[in-house]
ModelCIF file with pLDDT and N, C-alpha, C, O atoms, coordinates in Angstrom:
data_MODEL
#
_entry.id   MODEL 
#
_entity.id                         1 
_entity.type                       polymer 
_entity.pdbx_number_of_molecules   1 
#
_entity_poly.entity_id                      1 
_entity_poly.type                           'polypeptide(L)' 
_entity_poly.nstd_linkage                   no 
_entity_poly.nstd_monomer                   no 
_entity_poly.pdbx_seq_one_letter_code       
;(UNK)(UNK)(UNK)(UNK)(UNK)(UNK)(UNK)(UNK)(UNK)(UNK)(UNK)(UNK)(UNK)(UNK)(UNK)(UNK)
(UNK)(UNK)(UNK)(UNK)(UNK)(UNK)(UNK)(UNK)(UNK)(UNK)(UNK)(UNK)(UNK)(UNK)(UNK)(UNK)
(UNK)(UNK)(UNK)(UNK)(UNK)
;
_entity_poly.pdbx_seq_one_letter_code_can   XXXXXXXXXXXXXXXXXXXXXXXXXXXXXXXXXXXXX 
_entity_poly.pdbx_strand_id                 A 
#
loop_
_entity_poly_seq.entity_id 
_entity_poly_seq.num 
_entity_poly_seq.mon_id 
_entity_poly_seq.hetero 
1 1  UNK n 
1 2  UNK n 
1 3  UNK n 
1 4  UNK n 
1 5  UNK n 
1 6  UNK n 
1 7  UNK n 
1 8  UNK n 
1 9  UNK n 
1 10 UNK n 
1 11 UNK n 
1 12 UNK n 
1 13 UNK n 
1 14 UNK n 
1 15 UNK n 
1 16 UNK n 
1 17 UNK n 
1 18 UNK n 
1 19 UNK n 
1 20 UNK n 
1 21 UNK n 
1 22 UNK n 
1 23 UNK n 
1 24 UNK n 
1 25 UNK n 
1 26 UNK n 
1 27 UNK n 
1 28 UNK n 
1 29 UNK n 
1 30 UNK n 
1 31 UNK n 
1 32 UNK n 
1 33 UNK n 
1 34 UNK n 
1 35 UNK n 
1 36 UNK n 
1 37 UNK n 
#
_struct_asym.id          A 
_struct_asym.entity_id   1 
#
loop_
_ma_qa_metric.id 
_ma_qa_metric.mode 
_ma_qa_metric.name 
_ma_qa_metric.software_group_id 
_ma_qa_metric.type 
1 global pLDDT . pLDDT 
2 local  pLDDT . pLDDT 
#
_ma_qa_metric_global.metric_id      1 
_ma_qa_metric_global.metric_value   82.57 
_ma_qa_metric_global.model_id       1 
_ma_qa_metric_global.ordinal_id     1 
#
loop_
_ma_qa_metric_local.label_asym_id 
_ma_qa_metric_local.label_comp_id 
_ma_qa_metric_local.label_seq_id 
_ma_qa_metric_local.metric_id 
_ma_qa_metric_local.metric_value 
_ma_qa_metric_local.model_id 
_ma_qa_metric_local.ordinal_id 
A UNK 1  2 97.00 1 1  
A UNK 2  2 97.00 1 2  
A UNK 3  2 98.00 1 3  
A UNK 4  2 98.00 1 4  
A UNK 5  2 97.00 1 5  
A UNK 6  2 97.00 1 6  
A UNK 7  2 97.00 1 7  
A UNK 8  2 98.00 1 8  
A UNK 9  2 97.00 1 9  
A UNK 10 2 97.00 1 10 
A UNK 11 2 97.00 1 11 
A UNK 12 2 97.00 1 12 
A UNK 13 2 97.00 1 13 
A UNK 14 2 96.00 1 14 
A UNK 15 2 95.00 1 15 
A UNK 16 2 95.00 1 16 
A UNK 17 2 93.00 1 17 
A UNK 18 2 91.00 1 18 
A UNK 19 2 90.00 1 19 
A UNK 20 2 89.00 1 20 
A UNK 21 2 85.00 1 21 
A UNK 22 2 83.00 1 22 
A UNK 23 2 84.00 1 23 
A UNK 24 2 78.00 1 24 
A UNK 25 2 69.00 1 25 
A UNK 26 2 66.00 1 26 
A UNK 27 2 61.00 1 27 
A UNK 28 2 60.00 1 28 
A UNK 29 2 57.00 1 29 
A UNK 30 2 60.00 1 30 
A UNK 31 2 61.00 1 31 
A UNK 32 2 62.00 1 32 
A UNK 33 2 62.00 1 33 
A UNK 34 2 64.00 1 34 
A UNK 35 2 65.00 1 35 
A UNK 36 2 62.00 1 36 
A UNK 37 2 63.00 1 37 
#
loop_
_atom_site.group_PDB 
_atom_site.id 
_atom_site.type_symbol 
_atom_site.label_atom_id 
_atom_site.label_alt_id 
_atom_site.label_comp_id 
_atom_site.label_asym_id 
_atom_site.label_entity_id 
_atom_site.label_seq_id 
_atom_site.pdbx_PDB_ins_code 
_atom_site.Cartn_x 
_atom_site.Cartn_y 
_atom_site.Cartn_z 
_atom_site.occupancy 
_atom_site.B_iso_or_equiv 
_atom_site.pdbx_formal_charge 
_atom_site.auth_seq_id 
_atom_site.auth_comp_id 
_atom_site.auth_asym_id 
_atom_site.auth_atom_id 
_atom_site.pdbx_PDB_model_num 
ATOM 1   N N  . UNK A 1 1  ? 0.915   -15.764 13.369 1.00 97.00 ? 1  UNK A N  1 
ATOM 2   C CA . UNK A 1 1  ? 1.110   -15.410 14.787 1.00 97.00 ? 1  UNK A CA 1 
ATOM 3   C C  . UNK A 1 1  ? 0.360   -14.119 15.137 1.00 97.00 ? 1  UNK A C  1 
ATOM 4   O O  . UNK A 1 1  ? -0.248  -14.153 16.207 1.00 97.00 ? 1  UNK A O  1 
ATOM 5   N N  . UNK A 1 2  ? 0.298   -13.033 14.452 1.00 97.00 ? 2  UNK A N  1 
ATOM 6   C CA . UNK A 1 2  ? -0.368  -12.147 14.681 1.00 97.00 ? 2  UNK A CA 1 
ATOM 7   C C  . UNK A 1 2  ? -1.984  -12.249 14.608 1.00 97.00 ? 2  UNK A C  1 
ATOM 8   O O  . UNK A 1 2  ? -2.685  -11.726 15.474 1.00 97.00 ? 2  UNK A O  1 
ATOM 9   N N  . UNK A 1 3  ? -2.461  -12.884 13.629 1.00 98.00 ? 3  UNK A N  1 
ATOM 10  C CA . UNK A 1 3  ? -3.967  -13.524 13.673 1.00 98.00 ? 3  UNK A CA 1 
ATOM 11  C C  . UNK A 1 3  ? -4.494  -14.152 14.966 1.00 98.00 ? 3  UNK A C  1 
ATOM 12  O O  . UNK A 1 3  ? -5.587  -13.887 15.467 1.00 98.00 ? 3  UNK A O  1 
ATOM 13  N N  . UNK A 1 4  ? -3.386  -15.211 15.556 1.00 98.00 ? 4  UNK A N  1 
ATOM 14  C CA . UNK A 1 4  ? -3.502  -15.650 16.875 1.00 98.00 ? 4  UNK A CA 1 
ATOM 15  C C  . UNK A 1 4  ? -3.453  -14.496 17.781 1.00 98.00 ? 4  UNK A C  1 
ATOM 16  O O  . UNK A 1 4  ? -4.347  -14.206 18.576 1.00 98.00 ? 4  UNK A O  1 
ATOM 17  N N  . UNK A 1 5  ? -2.445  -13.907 17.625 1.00 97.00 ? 5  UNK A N  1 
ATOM 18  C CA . UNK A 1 5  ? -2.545  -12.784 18.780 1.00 97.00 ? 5  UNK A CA 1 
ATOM 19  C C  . UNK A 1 5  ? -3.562  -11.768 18.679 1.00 97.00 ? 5  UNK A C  1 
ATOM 20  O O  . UNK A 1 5  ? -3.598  -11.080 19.699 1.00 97.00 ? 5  UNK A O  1 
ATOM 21  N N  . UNK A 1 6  ? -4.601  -11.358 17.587 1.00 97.00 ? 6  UNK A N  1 
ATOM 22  C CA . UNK A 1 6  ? -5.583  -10.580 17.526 1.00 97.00 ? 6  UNK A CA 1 
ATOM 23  C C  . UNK A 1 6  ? -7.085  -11.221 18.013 1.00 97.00 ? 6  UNK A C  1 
ATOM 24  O O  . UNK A 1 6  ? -7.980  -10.678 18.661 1.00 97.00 ? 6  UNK A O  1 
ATOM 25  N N  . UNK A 1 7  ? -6.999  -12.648 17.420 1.00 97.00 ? 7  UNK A N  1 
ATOM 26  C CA . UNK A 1 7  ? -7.763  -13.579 18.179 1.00 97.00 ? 7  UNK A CA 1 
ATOM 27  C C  . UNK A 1 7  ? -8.037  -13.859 19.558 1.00 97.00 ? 7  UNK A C  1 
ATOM 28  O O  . UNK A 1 7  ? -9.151  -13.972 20.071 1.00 97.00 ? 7  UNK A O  1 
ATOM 29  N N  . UNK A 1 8  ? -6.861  -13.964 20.136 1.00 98.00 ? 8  UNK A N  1 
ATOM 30  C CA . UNK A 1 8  ? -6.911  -14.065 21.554 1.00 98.00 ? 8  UNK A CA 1 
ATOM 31  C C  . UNK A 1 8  ? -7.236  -13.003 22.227 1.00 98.00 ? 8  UNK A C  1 
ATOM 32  O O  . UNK A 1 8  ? -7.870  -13.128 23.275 1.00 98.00 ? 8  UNK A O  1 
ATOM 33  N N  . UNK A 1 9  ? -6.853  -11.726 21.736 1.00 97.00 ? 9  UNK A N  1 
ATOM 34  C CA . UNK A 1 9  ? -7.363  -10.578 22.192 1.00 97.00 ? 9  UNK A CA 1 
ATOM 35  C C  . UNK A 1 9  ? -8.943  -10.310 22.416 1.00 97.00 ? 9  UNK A C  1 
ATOM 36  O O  . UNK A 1 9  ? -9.480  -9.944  23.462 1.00 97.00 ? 9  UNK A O  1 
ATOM 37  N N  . UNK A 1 10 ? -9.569  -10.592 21.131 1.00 97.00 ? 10 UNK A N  1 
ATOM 38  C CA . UNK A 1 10 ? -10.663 -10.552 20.998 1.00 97.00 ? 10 UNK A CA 1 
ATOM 39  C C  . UNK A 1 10 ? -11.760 -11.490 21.836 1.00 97.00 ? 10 UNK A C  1 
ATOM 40  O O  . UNK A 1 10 ? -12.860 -11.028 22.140 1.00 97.00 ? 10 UNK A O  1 
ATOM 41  N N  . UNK A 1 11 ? -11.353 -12.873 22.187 1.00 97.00 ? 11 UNK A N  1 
ATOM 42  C CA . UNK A 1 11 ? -11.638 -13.629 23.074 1.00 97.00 ? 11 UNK A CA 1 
ATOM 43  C C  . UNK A 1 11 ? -11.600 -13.166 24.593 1.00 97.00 ? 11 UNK A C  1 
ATOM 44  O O  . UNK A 1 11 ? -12.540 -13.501 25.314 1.00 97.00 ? 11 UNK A O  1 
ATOM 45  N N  . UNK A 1 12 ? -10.762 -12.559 25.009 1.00 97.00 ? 12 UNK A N  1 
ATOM 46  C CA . UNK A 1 12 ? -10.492 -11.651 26.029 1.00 97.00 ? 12 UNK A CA 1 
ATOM 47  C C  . UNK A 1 12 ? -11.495 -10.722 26.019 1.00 97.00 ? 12 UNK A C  1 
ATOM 48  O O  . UNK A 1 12 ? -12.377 -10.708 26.877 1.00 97.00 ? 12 UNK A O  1 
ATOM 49  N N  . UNK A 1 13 ? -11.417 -9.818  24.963 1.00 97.00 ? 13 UNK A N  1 
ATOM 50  C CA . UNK A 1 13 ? -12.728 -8.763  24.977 1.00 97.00 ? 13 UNK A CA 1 
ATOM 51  C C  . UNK A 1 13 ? -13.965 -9.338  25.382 1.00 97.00 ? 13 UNK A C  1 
ATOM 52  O O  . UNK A 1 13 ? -14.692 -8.908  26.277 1.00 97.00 ? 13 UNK A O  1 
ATOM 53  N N  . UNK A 1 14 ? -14.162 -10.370 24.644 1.00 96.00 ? 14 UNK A N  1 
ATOM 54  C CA . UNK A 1 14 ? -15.957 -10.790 24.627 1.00 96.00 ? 14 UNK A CA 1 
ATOM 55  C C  . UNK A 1 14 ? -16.168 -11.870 25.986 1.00 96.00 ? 14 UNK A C  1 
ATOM 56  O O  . UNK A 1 14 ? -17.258 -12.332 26.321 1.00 96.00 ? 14 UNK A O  1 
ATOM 57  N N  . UNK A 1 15 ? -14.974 -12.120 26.606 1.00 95.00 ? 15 UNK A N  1 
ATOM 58  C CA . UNK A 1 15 ? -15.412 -13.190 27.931 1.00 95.00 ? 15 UNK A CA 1 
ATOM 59  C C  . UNK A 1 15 ? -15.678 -11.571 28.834 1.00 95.00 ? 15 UNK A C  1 
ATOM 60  O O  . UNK A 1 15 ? -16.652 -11.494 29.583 1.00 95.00 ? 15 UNK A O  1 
ATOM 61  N N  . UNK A 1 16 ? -14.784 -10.429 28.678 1.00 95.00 ? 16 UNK A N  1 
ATOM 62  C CA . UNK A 1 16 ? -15.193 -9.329  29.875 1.00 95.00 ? 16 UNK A CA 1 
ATOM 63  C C  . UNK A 1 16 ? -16.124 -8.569  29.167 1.00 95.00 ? 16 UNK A C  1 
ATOM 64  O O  . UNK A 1 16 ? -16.179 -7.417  29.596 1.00 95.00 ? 16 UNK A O  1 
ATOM 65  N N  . UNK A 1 17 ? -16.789 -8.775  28.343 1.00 93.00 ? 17 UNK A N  1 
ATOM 66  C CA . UNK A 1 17 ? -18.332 -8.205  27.890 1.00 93.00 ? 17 UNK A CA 1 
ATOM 67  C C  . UNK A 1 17 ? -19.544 -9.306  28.592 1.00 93.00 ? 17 UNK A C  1 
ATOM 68  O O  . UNK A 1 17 ? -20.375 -8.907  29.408 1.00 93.00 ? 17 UNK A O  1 
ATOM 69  N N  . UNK A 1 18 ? -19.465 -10.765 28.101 1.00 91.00 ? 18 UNK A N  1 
ATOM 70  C CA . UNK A 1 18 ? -20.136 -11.218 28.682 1.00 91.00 ? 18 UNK A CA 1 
ATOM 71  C C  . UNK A 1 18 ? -20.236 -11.441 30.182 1.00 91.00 ? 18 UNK A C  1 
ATOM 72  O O  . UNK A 1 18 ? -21.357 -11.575 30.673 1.00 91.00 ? 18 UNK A O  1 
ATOM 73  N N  . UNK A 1 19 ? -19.037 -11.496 31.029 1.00 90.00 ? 19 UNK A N  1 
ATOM 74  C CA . UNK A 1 19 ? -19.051 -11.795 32.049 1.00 90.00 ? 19 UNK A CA 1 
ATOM 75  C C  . UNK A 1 19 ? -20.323 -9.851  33.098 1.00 90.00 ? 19 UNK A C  1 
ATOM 76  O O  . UNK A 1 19 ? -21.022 -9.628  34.086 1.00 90.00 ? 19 UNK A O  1 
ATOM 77  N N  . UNK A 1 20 ? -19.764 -9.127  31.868 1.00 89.00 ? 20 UNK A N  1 
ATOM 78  C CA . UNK A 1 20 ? -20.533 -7.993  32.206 1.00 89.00 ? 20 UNK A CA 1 
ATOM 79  C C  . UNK A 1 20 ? -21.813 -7.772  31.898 1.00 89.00 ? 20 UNK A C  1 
ATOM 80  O O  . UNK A 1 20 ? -22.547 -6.866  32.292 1.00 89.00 ? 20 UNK A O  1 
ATOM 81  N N  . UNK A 1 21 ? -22.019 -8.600  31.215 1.00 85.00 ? 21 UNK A N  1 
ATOM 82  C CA . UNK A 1 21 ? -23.815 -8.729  31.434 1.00 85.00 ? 21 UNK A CA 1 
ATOM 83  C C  . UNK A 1 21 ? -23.978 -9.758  32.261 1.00 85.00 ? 21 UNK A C  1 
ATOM 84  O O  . UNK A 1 21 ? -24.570 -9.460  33.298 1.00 85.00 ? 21 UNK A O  1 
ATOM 85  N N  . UNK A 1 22 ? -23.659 -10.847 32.153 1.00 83.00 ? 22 UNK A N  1 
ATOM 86  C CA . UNK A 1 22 ? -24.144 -11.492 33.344 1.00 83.00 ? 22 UNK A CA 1 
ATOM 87  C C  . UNK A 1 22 ? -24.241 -11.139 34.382 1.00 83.00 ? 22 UNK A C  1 
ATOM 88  O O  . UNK A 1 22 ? -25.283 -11.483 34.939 1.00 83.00 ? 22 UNK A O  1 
ATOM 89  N N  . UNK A 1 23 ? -23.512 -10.513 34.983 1.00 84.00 ? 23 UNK A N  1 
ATOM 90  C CA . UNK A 1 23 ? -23.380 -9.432  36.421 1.00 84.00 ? 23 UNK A CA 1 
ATOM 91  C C  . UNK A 1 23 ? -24.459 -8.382  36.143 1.00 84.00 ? 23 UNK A C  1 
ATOM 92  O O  . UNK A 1 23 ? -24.995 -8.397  37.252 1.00 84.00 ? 23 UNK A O  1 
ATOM 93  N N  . UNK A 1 24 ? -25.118 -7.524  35.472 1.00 78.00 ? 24 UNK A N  1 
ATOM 94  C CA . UNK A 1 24 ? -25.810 -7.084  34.992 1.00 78.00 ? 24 UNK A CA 1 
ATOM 95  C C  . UNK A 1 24 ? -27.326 -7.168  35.426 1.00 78.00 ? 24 UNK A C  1 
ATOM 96  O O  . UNK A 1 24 ? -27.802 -8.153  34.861 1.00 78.00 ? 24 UNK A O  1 
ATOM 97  N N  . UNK A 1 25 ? -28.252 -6.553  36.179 1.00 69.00 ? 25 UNK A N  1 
ATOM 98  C CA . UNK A 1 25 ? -29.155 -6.910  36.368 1.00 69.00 ? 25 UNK A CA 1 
ATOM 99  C C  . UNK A 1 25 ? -30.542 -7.145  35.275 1.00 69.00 ? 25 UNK A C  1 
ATOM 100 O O  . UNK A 1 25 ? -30.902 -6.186  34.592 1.00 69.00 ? 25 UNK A O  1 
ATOM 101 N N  . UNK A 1 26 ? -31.059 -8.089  35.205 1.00 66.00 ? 26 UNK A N  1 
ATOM 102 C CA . UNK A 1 26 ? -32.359 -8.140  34.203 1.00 66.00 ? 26 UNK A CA 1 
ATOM 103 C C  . UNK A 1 26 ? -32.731 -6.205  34.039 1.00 66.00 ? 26 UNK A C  1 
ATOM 104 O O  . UNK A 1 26 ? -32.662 -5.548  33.001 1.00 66.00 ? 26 UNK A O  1 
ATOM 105 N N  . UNK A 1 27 ? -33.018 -5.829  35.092 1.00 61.00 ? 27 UNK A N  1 
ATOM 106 C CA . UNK A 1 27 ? -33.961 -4.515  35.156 1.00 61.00 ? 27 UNK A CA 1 
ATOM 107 C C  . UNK A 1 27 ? -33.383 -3.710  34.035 1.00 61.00 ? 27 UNK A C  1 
ATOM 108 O O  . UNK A 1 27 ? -33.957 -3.188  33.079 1.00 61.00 ? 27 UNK A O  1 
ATOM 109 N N  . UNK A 1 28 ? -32.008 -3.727  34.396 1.00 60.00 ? 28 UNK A N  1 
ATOM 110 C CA . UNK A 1 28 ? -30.763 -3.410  33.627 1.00 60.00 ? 28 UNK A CA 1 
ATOM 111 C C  . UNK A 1 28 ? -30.940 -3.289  31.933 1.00 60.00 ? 28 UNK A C  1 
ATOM 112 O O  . UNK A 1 28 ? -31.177 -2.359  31.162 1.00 60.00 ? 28 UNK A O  1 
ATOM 113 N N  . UNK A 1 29 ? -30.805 -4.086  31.855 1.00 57.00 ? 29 UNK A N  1 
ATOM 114 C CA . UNK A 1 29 ? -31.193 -4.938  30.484 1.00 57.00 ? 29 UNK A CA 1 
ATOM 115 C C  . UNK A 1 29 ? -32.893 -4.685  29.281 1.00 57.00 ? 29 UNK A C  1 
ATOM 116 O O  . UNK A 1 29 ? -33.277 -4.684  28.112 1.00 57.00 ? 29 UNK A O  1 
ATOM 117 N N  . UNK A 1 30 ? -33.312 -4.521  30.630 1.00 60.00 ? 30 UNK A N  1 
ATOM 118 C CA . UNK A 1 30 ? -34.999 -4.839  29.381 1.00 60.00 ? 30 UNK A CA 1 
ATOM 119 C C  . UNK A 1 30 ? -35.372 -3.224  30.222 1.00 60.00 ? 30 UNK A C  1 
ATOM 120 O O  . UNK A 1 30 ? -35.137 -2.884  31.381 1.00 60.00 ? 30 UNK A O  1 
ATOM 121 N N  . UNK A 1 31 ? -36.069 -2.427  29.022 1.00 61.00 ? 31 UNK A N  1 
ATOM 122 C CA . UNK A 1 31 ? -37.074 -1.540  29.150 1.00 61.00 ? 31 UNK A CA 1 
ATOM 123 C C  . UNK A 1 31 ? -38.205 -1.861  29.682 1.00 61.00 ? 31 UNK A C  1 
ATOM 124 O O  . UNK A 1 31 ? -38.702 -2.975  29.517 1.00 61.00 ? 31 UNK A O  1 
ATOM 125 N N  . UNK A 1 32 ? -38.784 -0.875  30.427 1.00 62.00 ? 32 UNK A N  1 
ATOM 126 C CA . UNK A 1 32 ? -39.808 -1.454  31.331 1.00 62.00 ? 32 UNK A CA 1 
ATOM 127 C C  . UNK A 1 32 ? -41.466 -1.354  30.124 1.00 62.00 ? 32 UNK A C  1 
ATOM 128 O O  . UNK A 1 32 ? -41.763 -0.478  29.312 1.00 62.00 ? 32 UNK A O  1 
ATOM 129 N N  . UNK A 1 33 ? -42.046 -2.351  30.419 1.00 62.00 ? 33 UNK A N  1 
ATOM 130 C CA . UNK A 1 33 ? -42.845 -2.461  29.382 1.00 62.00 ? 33 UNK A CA 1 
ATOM 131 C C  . UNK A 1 33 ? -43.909 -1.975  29.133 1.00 62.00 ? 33 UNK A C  1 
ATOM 132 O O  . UNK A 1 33 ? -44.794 -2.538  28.488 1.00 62.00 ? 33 UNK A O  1 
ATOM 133 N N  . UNK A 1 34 ? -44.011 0.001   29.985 1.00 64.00 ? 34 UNK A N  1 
ATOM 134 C CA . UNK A 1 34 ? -44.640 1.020   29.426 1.00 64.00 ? 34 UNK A CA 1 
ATOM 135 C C  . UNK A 1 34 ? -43.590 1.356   28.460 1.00 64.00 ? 34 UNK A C  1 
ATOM 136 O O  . UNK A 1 34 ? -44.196 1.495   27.398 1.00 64.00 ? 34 UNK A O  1 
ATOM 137 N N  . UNK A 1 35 ? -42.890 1.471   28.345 1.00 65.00 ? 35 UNK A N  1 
ATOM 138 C CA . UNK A 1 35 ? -42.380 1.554   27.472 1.00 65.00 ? 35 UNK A CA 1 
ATOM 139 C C  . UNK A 1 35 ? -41.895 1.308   26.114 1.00 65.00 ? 35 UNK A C  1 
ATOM 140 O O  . UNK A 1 35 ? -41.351 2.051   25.297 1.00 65.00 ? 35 UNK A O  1 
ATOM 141 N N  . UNK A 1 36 ? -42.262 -0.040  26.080 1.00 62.00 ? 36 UNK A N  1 
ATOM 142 C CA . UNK A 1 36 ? -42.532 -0.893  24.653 1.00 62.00 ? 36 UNK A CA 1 
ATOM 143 C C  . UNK A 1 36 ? -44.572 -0.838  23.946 1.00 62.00 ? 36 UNK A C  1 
ATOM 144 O O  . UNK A 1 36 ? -45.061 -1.459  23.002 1.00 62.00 ? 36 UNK A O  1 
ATOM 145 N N  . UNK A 1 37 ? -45.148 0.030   24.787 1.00 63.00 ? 37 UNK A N  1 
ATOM 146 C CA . UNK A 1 37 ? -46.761 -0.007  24.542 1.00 63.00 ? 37 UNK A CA 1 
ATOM 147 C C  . UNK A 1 37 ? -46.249 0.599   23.606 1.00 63.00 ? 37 UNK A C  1 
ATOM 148 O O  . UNK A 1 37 ? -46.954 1.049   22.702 1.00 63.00 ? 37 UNK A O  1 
#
């Protein structure tokens, strides 16, 4: 029961991580590519 309940937690964490990049703009996300020269 506690495995379940650390599980589910963690599922929780990573749907409001992903849902936070998706919202997230590209620009956001990637270095602009003077920056990778």
């Amino acid at each position: 029961r506690e495995r379940v309940a650390d599980l589910e937690a963690l599922i929780v964490r990573l749907s409001e991580e992903n849902e936070a990049l998706e919202s997230a703009r590209p620009s956001d996300l990637v270095e602009p590519i003077e920056n990778m020269q």
